[in-house]
C-alpha atoms as a PDB file:
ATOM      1  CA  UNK A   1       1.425   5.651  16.816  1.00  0.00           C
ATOM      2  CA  UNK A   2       1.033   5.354  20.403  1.00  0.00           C
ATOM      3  CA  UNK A   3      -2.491   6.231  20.449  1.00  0.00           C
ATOM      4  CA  UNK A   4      -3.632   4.053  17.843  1.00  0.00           C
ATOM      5  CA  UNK A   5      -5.842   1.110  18.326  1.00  0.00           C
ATOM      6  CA  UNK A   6      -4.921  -2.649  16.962  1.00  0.00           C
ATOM      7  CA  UNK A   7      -6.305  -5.378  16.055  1.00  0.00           C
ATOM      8  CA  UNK A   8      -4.214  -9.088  16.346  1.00  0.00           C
ATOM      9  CA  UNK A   9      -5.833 -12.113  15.004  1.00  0.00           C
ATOM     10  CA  UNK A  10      -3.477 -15.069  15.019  1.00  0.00           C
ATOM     11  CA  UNK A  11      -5.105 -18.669  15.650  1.00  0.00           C
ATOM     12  CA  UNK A  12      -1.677 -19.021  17.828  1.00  0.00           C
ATOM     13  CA  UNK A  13      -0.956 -17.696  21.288  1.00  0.00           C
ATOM     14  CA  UNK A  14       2.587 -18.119  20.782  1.00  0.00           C
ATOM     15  CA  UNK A  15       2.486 -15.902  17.919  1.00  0.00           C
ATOM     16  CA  UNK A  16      -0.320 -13.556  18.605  1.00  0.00           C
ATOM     17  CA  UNK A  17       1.762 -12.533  22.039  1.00  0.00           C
ATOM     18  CA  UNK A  18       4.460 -11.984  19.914  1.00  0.00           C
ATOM     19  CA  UNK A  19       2.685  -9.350  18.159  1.00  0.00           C
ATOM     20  CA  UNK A  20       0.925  -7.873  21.340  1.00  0.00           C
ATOM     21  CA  UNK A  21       3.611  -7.172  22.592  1.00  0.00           C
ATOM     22  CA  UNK A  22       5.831  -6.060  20.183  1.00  0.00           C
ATOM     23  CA  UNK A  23       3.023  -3.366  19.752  1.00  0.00           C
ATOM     24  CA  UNK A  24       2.959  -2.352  22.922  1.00  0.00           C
ATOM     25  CA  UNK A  25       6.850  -2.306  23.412  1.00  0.00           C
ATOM     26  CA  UNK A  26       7.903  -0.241  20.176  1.00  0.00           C
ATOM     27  CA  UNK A  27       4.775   1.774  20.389  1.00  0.00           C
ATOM     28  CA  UNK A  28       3.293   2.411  23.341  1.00  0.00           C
ATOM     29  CA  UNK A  29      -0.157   1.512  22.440  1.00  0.00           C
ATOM     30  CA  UNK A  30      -2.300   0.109  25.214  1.00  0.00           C
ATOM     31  CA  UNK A  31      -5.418  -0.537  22.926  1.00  0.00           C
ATOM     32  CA  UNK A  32      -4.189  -3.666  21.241  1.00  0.00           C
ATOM     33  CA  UNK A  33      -7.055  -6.042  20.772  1.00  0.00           C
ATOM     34  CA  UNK A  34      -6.562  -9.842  20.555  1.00  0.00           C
ATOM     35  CA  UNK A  35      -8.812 -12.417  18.305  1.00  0.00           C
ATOM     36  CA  UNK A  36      -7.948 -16.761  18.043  1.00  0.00           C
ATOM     37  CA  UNK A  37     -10.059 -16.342  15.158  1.00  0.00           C
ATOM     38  CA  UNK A  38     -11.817 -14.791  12.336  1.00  0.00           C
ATOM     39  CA  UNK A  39     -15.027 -14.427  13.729  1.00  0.00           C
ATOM     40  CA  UNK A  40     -14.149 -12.930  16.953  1.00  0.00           C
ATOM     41  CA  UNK A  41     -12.568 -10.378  14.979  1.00  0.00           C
ATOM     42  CA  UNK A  42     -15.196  -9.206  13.130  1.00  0.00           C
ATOM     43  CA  UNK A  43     -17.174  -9.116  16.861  1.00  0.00           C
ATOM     44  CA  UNK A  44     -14.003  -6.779  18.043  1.00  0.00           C
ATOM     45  CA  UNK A  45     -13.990  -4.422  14.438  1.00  0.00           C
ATOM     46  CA  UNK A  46     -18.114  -4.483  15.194  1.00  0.00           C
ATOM     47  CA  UNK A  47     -17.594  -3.158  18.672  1.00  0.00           C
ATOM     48  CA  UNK A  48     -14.312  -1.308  18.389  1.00  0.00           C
ATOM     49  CA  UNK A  49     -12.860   1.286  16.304  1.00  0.00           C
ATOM     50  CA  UNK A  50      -9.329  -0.035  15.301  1.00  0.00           C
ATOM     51  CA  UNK A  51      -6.738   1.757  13.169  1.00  0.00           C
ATOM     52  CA  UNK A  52      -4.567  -1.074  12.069  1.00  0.00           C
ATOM     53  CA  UNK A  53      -5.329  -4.899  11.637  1.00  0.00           C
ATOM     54  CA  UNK A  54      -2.895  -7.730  11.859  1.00  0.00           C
ATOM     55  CA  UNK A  55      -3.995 -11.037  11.080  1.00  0.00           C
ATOM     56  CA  UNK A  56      -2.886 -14.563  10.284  1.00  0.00           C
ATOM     57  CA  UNK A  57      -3.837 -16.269   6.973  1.00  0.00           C
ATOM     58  CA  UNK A  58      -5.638 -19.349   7.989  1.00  0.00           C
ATOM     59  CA  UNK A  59      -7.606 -19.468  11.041  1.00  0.00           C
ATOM     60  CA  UNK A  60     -10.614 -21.329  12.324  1.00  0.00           C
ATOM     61  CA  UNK A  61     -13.886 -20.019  11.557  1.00  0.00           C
ATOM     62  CA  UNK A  62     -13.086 -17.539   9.422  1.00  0.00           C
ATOM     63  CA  UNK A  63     -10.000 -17.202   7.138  1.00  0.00           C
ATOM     64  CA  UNK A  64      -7.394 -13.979   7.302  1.00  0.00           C
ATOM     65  CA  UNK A  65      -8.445 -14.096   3.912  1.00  0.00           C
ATOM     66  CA  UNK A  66     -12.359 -13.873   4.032  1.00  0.00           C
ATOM     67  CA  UNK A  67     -11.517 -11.511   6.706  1.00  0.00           C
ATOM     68  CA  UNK A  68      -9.753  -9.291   4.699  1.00  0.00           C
ATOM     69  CA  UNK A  69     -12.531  -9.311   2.294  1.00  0.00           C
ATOM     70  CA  UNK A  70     -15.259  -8.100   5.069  1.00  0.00           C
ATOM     71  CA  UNK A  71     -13.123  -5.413   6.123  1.00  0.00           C
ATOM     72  CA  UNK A  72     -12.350  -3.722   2.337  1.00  0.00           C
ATOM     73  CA  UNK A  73     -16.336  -4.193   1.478  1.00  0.00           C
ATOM     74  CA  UNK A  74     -16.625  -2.240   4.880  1.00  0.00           C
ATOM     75  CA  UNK A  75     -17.551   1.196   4.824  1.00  0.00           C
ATOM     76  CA  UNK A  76     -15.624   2.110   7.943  1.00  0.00           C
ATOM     77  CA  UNK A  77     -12.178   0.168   7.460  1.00  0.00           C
ATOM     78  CA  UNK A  78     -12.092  -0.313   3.678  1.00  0.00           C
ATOM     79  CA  UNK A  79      -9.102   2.349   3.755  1.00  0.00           C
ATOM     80  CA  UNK A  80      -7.655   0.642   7.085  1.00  0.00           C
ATOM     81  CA  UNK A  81      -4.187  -0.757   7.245  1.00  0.00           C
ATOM     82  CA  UNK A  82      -4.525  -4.676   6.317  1.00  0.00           C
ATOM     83  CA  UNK A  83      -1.414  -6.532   7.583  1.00  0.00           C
ATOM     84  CA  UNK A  84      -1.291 -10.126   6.522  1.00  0.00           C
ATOM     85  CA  UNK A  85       0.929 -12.917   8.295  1.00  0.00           C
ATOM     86  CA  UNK A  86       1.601 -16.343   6.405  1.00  0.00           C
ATOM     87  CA  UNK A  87       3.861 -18.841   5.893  1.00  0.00           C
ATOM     88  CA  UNK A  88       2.150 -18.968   2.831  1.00  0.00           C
ATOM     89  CA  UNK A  89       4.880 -17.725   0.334  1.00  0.00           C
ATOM     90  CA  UNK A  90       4.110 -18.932  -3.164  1.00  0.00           C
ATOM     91  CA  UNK A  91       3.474 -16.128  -5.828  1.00  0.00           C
ATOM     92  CA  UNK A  92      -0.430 -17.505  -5.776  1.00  0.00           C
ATOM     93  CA  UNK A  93      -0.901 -16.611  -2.537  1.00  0.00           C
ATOM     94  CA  UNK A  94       0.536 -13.023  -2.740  1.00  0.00           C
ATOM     95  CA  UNK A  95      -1.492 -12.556  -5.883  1.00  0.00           C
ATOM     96  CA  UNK A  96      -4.628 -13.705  -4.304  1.00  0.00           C
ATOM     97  CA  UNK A  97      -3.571 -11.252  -1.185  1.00  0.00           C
ATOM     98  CA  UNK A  98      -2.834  -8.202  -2.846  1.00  0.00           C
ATOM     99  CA  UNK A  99      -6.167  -8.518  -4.984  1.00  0.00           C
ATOM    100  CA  UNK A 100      -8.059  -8.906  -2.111  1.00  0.00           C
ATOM    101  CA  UNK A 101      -6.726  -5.228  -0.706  1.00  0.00           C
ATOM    102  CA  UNK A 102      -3.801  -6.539   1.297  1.00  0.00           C
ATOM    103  CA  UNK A 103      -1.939  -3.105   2.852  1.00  0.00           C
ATOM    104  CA  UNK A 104       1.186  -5.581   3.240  1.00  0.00           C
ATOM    105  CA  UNK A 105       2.125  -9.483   3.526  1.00  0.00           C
ATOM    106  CA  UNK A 106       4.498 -10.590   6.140  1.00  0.00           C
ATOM    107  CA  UNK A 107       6.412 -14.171   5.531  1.00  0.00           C
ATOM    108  CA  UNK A 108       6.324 -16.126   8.928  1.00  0.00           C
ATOM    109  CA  UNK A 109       8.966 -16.610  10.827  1.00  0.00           C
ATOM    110  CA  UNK A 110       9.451 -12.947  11.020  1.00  0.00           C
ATOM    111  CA  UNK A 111      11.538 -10.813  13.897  1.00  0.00           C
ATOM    112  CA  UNK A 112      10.100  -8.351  15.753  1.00  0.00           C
ATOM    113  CA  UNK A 113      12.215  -5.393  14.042  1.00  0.00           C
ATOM    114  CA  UNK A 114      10.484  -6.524  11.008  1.00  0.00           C
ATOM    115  CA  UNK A 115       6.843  -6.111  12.121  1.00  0.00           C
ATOM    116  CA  UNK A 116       8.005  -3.304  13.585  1.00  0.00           C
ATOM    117  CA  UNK A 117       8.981  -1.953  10.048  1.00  0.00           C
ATOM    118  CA  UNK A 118       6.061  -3.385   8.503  1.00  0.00           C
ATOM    119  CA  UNK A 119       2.851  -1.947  10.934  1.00  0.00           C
ATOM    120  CA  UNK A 120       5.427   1.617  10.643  1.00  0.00           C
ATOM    121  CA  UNK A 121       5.259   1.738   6.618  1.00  0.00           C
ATOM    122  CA  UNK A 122       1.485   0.494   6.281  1.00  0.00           C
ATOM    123  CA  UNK A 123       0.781   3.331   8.755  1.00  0.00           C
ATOM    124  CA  UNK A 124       2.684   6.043   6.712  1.00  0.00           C
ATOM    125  CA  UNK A 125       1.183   4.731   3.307  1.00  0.00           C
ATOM    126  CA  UNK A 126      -2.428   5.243   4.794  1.00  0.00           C
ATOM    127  CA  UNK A 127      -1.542   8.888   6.190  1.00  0.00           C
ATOM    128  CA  UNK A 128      -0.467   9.710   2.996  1.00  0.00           C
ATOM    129  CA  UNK A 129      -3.316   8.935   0.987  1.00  0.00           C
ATOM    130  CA  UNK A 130      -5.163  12.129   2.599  1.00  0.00           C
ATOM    131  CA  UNK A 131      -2.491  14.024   1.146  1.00  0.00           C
ATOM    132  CA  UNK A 132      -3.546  16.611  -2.037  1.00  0.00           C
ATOM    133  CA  UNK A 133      -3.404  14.536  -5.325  1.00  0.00           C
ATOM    134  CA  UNK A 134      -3.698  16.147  -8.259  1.00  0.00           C
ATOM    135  CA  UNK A 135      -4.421  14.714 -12.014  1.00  0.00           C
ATOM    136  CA  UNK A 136      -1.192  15.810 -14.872  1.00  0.00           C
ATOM    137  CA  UNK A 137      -1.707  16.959 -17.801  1.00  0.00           C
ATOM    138  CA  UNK A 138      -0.423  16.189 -20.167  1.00  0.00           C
ATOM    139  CA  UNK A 139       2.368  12.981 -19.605  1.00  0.00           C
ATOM    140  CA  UNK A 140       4.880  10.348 -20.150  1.00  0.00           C
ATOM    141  CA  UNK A 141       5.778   7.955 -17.261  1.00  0.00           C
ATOM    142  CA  UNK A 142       8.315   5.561 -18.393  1.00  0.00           C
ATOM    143  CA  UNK A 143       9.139   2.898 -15.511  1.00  0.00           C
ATOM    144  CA  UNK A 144      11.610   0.051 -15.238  1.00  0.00           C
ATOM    145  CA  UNK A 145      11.451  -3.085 -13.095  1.00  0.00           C
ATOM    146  CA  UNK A 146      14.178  -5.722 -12.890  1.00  0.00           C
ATOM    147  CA  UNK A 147      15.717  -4.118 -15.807  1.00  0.00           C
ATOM    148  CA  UNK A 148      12.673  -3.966 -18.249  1.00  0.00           C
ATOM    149  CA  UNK A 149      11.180  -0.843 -19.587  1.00  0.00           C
ATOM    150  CA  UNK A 150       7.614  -0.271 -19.965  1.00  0.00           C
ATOM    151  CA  UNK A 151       4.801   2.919 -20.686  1.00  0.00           C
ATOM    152  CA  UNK A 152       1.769   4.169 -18.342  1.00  0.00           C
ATOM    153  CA  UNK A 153      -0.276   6.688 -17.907  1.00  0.00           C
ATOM    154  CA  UNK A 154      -0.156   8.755 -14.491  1.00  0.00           C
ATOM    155  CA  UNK A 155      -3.696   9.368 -12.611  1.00  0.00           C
ATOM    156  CA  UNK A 156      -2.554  11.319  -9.945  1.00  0.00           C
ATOM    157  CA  UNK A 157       0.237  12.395  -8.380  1.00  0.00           C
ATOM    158  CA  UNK A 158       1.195  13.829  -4.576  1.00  0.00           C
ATOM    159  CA  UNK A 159       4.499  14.698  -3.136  1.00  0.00           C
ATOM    160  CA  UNK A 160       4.624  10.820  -1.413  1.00  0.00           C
ATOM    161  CA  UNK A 161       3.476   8.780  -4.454  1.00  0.00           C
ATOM    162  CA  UNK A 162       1.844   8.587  -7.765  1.00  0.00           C
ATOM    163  CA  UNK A 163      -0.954   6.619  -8.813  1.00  0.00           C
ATOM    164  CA  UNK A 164      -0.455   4.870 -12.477  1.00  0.00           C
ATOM    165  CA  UNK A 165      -2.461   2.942 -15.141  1.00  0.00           C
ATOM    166  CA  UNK A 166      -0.004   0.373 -17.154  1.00  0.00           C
ATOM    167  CA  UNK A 167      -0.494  -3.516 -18.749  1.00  0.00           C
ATOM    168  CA  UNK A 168      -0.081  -6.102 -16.000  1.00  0.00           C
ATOM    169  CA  UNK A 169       3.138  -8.035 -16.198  1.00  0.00           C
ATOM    170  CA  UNK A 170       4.473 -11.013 -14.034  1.00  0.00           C
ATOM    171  CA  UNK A 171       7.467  -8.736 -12.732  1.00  0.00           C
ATOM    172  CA  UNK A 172       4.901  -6.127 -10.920  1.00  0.00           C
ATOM    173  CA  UNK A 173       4.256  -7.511  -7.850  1.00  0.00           C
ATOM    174  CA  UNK A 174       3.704  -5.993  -4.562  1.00  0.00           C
ATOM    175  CA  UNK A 175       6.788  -4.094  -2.350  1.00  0.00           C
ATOM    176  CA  UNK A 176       8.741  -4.429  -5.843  1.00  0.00           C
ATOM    177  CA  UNK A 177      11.273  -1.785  -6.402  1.00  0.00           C
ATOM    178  CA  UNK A 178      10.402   0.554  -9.337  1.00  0.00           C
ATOM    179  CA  UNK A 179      12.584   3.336 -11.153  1.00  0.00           C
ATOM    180  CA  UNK A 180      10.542   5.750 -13.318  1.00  0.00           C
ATOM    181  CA  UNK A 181      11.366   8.786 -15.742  1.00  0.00           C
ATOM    182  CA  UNK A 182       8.446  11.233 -15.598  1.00  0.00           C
ATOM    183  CA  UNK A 183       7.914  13.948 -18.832  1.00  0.00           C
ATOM    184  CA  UNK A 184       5.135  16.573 -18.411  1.00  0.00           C
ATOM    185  CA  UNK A 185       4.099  19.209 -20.833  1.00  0.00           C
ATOM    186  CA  UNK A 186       1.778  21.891 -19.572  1.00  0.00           C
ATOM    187  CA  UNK A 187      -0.537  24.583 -21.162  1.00  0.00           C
ATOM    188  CA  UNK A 188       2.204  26.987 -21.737  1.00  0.00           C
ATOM    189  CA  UNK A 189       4.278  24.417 -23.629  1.00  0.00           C
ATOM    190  CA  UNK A 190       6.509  23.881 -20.629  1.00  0.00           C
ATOM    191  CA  UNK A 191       8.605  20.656 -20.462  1.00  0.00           C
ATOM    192  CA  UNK A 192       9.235  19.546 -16.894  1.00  0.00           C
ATOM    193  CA  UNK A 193      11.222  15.955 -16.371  1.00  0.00           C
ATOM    194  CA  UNK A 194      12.398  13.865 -13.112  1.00  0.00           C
ATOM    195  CA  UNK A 195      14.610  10.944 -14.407  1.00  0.00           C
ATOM    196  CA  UNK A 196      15.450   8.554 -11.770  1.00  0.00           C
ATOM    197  CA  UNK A 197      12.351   8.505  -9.674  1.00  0.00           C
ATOM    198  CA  UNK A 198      12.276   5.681  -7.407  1.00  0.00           C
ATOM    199  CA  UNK A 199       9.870   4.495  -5.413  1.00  0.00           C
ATOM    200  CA  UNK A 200       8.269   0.912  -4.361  1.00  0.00           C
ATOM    201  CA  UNK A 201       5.185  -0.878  -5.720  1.00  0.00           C
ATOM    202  CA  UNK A 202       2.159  -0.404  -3.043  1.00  0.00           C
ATOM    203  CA  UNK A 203      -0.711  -1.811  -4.386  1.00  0.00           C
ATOM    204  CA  UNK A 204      -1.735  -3.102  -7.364  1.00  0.00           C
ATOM    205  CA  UNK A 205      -5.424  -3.438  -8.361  1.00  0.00           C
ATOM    206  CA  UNK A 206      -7.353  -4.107 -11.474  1.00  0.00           C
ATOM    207  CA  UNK A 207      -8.754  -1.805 -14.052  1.00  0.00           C
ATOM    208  CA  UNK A 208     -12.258  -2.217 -14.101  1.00  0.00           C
ATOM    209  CA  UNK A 209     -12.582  -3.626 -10.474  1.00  0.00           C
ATOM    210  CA  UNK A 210     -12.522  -7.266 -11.183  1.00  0.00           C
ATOM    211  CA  UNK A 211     -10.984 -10.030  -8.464  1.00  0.00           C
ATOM    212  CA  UNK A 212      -8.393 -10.843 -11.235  1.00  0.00           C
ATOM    213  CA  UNK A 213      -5.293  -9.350 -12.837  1.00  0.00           C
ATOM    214  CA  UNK A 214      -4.783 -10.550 -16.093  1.00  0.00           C
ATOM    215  CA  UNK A 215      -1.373 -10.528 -18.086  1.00  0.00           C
ATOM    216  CA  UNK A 216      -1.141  -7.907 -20.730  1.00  0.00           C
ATOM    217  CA  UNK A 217      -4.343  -6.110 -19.135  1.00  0.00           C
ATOM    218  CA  UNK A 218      -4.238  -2.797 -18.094  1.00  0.00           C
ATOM    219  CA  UNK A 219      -4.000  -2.366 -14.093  1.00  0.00           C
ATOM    220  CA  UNK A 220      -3.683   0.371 -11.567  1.00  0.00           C
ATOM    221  CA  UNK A 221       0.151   0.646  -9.461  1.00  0.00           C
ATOM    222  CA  UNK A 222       0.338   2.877  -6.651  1.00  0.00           C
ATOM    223  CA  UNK A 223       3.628   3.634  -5.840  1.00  0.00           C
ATOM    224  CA  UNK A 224       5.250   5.131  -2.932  1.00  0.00           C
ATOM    225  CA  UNK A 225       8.246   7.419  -3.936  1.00  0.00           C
ATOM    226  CA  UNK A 226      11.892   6.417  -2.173  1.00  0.00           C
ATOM    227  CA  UNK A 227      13.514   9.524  -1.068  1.00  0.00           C
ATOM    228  CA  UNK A 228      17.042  10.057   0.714  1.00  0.00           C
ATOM    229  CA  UNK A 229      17.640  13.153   2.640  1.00  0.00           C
ATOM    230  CA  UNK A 230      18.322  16.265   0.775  1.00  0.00           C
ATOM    231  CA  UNK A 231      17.150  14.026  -2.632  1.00  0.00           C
ATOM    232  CA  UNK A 232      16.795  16.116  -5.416  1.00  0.00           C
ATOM    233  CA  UNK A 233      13.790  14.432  -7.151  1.00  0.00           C
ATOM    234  CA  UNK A 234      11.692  15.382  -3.736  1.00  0.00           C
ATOM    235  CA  UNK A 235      12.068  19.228  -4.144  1.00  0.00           C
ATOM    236  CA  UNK A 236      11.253  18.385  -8.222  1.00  0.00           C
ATOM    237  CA  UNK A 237       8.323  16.456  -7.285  1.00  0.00           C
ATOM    238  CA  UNK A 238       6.886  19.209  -5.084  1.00  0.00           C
ATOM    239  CA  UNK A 239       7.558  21.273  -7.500  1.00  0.00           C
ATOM    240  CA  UNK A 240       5.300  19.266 -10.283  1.00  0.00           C
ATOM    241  CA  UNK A 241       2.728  19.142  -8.041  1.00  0.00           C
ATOM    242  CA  UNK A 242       2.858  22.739  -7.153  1.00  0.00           C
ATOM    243  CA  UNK A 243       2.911  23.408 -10.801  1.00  0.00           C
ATOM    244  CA  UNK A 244      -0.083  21.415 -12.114  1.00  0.00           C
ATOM    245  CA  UNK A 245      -2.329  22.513  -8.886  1.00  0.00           C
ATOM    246  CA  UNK A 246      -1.960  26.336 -10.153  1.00  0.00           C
ATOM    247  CA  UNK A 247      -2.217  25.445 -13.773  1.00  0.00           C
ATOM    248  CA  UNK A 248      -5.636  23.355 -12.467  1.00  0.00           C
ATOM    249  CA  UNK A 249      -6.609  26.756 -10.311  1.00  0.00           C
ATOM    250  CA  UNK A 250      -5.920  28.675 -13.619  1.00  0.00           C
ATOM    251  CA  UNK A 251      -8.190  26.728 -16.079  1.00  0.00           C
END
């Protein structure tokens, strides 16, 4: 991450220091670029090319928010790492955040080991979207979250994370811990399971691309599988998606 390029808007120099050079310390990175406000960011993302942006919620000029907005309607950083600080805490806010294309939200205070953790994971969800994703055939996906069950549908699946359609409820929120039980049947009348999977919630966007999630409306969850070394489910999963790329190849 040493050679990436950042972006730091923060209203406050106490704060937007903070970040500089905790970027520069844990990573190496000499290209960090610093904005007061909203609008000089969008000057630096007009003139720059930045690989991750971390900005603060409300700032003068132009909002974290309405800044967040640009840069997913943006052609060239609508896949680009969105971190958002706040103080801002209340489930409204994250709502609003994560439905605006928030990569991750970051309560204020926060140490340094924690942005640390945060601009590291938001990096290594992005990577892994590239990765091969392939569509199941055939499916179950039964997931639990704080100790309630419920039924999706899988859209596509890669050896880091699966992509799932499901009806919105108030427990899926963003970061959320998630264990699922996966049943595929393929062509041959094969029966492949994982019980156990876990993974965390990544983002969480609505069905038919509307600003809103609505309770008991369907939704999209991308989740990002939890692995330990030598985990089982990890050789299973590559296995699946080994599996339903030569059944695909085979159709």
């Amino acid at each position: 991450m040493k050679n990436l390029a950042y972006l730091v808007a923060e209203d406050s120099q106490v704060v937007r220091h903070m970040v500089r050079n905790t970027i520069i310390d844990r990573f190496g990175s000499q290209s960090v670029y610093t904005a007061h406000d909203g609008a000089l960011a969008l000057s630096i993302l007009a003139n720059k090319k930045i690989d991750i942006i971390i900005s603060d919620w409300e700032m003068p000029r132009l909002t974290g928010q309405e800044l967040l907005v640009y840069v997913r309607r943006s052609k060239s950083y609508r896949n680009t790492p969105f971190i958002m600080m706040t103080s801002r805490i209340c489930k409204t806010s994250v709502v609003s955040a994560i439905q605006a294309g928030v990569s991750y939200y970051i309560a204020k205070p926060f140490t340094t080991k924690k942005l640390e953790d945060v601009i590291r994971d938001s990096w290594f969800i992005s990577s892994k979207r590239k990765d091969i994703r392939i569509a199941l055939p055939n499916h179950h996906l039964k997931f639990s979250v704080n100790g309630e069950n419920y039924f999706g549908k899988v859209i596509d699946i890669s050896e880091s994370g699966l992509l799932f359609e499901a009806i919105y409820v108030s427990s899926l929120s963003l970061f959320e811990k998630i264990s699922m039980g996966l049943t595929v049947q393929f062509s041959n009348g094969q029966i492949f399971k994982i019980n156990e999977l876990l993974g965390s919630i990544v983002r969480i966007e609505t069905h038919n691309n509307s600003q809103i999630l609505n309770i008991n409306k369907p939704c999209k969850i991308a989740i990002k599988f939890d692995f330990d070394a030598g985990d089982e489910n990890k050789a299973k999963t590559k296995f699946l998606v080994d599996k339903a790329i030569e059944e695909r190849l085979n159709a």
